[in-house]
Protein backbone atom coordinates (compact mmCIF):
# COMPACT_ATOMS: atom_id res chain seq x y z
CA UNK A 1 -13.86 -60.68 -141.88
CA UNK A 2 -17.20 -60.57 -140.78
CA UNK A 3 -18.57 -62.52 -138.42
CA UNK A 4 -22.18 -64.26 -138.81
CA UNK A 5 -24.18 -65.52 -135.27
CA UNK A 6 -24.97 -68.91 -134.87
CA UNK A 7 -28.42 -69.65 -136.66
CA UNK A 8 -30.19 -69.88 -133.32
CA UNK A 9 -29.04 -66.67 -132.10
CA UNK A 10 -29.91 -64.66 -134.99
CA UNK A 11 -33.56 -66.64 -134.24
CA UNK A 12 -33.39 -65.04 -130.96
CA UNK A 13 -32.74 -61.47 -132.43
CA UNK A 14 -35.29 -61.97 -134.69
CA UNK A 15 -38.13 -62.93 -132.29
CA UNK A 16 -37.35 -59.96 -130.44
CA UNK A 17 -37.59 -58.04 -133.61
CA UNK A 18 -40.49 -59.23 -134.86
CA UNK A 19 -42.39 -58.83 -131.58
CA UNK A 20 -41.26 -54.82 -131.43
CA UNK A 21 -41.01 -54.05 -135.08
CA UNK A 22 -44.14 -56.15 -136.82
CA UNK A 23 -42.24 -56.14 -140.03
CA UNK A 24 -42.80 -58.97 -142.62
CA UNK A 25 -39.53 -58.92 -143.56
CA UNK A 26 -38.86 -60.36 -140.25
CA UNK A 27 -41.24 -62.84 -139.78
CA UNK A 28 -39.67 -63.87 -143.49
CA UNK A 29 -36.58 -64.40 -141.91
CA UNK A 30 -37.83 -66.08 -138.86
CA UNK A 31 -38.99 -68.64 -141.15
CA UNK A 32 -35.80 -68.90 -143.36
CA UNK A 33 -34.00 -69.45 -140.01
CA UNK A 34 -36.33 -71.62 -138.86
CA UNK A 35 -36.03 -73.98 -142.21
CA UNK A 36 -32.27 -73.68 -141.88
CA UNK A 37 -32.26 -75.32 -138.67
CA UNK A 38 -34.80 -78.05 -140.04
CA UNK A 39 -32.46 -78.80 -143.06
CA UNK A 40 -28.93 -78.92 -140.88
CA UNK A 41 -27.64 -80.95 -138.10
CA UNK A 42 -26.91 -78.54 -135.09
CA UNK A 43 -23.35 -78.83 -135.25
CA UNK A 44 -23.12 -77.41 -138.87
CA UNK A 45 -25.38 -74.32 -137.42
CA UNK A 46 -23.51 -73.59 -134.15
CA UNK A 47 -25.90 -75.55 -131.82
CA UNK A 48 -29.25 -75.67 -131.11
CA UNK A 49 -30.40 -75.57 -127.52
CA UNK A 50 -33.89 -73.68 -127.69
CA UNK A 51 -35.35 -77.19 -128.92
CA UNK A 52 -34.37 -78.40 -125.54
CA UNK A 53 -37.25 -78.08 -122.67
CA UNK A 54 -36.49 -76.47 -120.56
CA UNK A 55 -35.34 -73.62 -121.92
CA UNK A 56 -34.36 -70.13 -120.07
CA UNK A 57 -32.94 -66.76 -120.06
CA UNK A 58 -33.64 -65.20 -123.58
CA UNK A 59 -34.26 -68.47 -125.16
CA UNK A 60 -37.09 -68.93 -122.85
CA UNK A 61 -38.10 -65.33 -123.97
CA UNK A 62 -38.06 -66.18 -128.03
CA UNK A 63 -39.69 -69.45 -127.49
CA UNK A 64 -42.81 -67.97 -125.84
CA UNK A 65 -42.48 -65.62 -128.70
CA UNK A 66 -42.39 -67.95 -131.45
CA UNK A 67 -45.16 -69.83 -129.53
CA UNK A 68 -47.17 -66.79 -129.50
CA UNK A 69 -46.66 -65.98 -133.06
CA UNK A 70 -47.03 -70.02 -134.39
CA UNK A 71 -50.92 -69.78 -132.60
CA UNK A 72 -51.99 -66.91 -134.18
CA UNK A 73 -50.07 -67.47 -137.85
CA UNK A 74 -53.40 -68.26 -139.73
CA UNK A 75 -55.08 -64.80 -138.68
CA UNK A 76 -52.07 -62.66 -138.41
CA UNK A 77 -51.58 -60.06 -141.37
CA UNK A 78 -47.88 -59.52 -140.52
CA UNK A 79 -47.25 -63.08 -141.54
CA UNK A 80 -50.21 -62.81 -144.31
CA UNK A 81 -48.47 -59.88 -146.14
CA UNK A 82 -44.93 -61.64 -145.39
CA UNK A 83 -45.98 -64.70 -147.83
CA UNK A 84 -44.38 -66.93 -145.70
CA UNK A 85 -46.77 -69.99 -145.22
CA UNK A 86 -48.48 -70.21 -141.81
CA UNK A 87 -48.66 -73.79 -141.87
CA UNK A 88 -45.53 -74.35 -142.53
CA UNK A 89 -44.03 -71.82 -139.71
CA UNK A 90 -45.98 -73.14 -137.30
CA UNK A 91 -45.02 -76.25 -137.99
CA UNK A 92 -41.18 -75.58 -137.95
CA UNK A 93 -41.85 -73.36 -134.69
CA UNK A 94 -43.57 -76.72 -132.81
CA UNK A 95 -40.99 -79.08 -134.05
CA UNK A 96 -37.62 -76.81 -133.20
CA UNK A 97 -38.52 -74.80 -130.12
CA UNK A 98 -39.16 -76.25 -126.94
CA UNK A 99 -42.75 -75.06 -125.20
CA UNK A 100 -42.63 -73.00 -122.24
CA UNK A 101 -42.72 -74.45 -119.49
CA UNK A 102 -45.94 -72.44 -117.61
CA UNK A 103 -45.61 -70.64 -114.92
CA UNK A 104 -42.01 -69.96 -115.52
């Protein structure tokens, strides 16, 4: 059997990813995972907490993250070449993760 994470914490790995790496392919699924969570209510997806301000720990970490990468999605050739549309992500990114809180 294999097992598969919850949806939010493969959106965790995949910030992290996509911050080091700078593939498409992950900003591709950041945005698959992303439009999972839209479609499904949290219990069917194993919970969803990083929607909840405030948020800490590594969910703090992918939300700043996700932030980052939802204000520069129009301009950024990673997400360009990935064909995913920027509108769209950053749209999915403000609805279903909680902003930072600054200064923490």
């Amino acid at each position: 059997m294999v097992r598969v994470p919850p949806v939010e914490l493969a959106l965790i790995f995949k910030a992290y990813a996509a911050q080091s790496r700078h593939a498409p392919k992950d900003i591709t699924d950041l945005y698959n995972l992303l439009s999972i969570a839209f479609e499904y209510p949290a219990d069917e997806i194993g919970g969803w907490k990083i929607g909840t301000a405030p948020v800490s720990g590594t969910r703090l970490d992918a939300a700043r993250i996700l932030h980052a990468l939802a204000d520069s999605a129009r301009q950024s050739l990673i997400v360009v070449t990935s064909g995913v549309p920027a509108d769209r992500l950053t749209a999915l990114i403000r609805a279903l993760v909680a902003m930072p809180v600054p200064g923490t």
